[in-house]
C-alpha atoms as a PDB file:
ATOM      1  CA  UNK A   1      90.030 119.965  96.383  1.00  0.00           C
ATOM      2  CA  UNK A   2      91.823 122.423  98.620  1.00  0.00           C
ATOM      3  CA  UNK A   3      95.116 123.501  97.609  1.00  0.00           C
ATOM      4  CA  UNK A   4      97.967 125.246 100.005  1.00  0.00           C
ATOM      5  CA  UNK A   5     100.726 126.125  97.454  1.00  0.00           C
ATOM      6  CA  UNK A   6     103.528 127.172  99.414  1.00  0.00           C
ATOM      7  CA  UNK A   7     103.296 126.066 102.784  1.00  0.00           C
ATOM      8  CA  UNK A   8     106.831 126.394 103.102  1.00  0.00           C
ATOM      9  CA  UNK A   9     110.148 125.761 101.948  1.00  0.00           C
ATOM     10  CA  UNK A  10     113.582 124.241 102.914  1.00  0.00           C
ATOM     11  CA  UNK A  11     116.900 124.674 100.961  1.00  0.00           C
ATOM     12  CA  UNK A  12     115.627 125.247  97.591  1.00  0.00           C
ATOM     13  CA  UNK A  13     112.913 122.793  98.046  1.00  0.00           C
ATOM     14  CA  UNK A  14     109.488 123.988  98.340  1.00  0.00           C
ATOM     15  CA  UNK A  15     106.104 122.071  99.546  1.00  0.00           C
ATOM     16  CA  UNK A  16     102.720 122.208  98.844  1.00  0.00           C
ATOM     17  CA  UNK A  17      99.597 120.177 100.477  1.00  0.00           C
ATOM     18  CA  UNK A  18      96.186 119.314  98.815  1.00  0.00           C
ATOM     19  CA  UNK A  19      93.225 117.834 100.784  1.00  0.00           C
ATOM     20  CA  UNK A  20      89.977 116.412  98.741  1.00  0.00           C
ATOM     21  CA  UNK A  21      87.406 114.033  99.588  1.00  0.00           C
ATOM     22  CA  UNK A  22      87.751 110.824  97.536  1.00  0.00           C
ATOM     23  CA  UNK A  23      85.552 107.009  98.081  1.00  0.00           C
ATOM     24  CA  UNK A  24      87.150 104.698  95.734  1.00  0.00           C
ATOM     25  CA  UNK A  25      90.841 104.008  94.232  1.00  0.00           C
ATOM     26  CA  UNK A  26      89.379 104.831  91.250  1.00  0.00           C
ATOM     27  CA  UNK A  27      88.824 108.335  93.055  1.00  0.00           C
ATOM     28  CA  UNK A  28      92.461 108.582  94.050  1.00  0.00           C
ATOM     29  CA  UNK A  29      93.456 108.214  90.671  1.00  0.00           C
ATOM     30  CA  UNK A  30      91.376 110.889  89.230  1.00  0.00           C
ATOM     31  CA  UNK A  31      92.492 113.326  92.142  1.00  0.00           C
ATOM     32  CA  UNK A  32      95.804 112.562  91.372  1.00  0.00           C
ATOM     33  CA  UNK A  33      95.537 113.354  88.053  1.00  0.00           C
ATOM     34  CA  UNK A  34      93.705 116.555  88.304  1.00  0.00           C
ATOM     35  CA  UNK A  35      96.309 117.716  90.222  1.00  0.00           C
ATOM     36  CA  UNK A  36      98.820 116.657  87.809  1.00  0.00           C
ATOM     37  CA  UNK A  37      96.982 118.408  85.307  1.00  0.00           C
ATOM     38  CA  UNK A  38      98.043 122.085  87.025  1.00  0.00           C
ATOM     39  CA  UNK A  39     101.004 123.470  85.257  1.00  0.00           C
ATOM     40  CA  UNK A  40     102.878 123.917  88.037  1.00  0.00           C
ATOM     41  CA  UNK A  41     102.269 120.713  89.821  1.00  0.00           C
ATOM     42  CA  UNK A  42     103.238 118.920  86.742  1.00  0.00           C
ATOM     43  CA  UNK A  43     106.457 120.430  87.405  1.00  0.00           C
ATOM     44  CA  UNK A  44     106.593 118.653  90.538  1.00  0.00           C
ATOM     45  CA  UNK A  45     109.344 116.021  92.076  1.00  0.00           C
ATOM     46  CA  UNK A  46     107.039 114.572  94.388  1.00  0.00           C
ATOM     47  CA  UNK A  47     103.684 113.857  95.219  1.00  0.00           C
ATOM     48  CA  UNK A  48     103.107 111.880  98.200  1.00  0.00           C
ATOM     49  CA  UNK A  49     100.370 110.543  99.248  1.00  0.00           C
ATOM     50  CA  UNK A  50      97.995 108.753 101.462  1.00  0.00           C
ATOM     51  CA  UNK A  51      93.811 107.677 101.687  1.00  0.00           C
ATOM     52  CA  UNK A  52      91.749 105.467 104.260  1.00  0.00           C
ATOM     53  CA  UNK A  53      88.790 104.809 102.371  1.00  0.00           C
ATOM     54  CA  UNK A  54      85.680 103.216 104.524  1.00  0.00           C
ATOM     55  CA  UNK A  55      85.043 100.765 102.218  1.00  0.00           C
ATOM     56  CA  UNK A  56      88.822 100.114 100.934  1.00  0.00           C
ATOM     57  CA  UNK A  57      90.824 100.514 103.866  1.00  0.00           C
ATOM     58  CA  UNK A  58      94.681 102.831 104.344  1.00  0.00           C
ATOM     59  CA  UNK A  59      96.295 103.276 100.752  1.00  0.00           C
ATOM     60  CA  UNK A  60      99.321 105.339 100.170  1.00  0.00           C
ATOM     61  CA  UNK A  61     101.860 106.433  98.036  1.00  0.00           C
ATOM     62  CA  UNK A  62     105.236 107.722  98.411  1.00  0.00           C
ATOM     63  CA  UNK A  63     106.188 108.555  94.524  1.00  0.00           C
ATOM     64  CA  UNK A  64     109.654 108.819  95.124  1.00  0.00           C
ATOM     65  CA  UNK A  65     110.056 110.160  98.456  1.00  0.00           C
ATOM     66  CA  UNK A  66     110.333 107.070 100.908  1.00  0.00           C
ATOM     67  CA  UNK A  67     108.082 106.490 103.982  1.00  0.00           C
ATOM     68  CA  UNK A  68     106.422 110.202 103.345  1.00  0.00           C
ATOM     69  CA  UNK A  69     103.008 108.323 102.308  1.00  0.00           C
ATOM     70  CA  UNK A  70     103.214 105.974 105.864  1.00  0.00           C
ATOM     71  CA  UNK A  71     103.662 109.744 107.771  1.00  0.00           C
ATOM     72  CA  UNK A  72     100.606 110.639 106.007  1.00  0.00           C
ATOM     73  CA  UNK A  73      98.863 107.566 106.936  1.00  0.00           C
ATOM     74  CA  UNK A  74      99.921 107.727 110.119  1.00  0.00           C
ATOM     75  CA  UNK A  75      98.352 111.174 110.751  1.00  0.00           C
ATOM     76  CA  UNK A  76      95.483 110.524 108.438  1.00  0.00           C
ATOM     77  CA  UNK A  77      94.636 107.252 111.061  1.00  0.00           C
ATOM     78  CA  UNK A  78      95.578 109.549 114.303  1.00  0.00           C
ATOM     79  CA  UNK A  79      92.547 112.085 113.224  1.00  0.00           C
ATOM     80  CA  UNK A  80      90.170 109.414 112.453  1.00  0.00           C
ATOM     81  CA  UNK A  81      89.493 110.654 109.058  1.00  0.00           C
ATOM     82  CA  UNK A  82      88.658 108.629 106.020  1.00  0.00           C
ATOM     83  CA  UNK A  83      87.648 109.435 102.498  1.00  0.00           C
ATOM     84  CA  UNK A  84      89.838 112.167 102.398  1.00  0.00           C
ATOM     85  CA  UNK A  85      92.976 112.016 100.479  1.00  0.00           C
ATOM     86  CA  UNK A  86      95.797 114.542 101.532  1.00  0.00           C
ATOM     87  CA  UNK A  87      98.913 114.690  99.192  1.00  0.00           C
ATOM     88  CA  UNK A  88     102.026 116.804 100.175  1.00  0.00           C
ATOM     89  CA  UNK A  89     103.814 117.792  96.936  1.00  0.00           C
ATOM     90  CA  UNK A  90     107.939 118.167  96.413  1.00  0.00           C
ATOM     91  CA  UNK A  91     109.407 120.571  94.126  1.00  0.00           C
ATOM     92  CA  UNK A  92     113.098 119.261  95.040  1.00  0.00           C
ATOM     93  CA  UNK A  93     115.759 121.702  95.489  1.00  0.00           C
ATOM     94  CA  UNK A  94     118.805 120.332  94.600  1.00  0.00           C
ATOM     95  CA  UNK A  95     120.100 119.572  98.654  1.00  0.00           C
ATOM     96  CA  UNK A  96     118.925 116.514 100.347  1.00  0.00           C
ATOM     97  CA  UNK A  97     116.939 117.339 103.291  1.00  0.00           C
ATOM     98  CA  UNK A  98     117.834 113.987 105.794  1.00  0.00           C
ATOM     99  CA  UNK A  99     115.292 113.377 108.248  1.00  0.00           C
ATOM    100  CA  UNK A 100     113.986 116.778 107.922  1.00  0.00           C
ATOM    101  CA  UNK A 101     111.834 115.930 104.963  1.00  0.00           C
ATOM    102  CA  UNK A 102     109.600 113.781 107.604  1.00  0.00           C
ATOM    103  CA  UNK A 103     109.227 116.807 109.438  1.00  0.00           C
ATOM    104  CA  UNK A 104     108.091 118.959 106.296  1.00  0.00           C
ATOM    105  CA  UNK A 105     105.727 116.173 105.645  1.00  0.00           C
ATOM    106  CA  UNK A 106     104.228 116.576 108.979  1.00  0.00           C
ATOM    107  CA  UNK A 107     104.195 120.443 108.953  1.00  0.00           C
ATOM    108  CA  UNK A 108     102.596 120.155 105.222  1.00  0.00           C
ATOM    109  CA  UNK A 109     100.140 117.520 106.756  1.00  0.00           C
ATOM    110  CA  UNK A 110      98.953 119.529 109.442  1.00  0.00           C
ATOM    111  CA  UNK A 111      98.206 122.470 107.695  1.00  0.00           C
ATOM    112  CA  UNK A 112      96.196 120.570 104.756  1.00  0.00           C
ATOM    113  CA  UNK A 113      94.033 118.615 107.568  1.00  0.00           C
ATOM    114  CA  UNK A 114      93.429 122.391 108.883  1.00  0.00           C
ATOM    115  CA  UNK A 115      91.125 122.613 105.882  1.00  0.00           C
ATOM    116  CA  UNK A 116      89.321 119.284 105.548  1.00  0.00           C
ATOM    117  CA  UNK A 117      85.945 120.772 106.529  1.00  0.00           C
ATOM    118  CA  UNK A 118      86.274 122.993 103.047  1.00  0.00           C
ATOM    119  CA  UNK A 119      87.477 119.418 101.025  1.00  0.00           C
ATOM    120  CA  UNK A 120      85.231 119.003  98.127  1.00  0.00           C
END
């Protein structure tokens, strides 16, 4: 599990983007949860996600924050990559972001598929 707290933040909001290797949905929910488990992450509004497992196909999540786990997938799908699971976490700032969130989610995307090759 790779973890880029920080990547940036928007209007009081802030992001963060993990990347981990997973095979199973049985493996997304454990990653999920570990990352839960961090004190500050528990703190979190969001955390979106999205997997294309070889032997389960796409899976996603959005946990709150509509269409961010299809960007993900989308991305995710564009690079080929499966068994990896990248989530893109929300502390939420008080001021809706619009269309801009989408963007963020992109951003936060592209920097955690920057470190797959160190994914655990």
């Amino acid at each position: 599990m790779v973890v880029l707290e920080d990547v940036l933040r928007d209007r009081g909001s802030r992001y963060a983007a993990t990347i981990g290797k997973v095979h199973s949905p049985q493996d997304i929910d454990t990653f999920l949860g570990t990352l839960r488990r961090r004190r500050k992450f528990d703190k979190a509004t969001h955390h979106s996600w999205a997997a294309i497992l070889a032997n389960g196909g796409p899976m996603k999540g959005d946990d709150g924050e509509s269409g961010a786990g299809a960007v993900i997938l989308k991305m995710l799908g564009r690079e080929g990559l499966s068994d990896h699971i990248v989530v893109i976490t929300r502390w939420y700032g008080g001021v809706r972001l619009g269309g801009d969130r989408f963007a963020h989610i992109v951003t936060c995307t592209r920097a955690a598929l920057a470190h797959r090759n160190d994914a655990i």
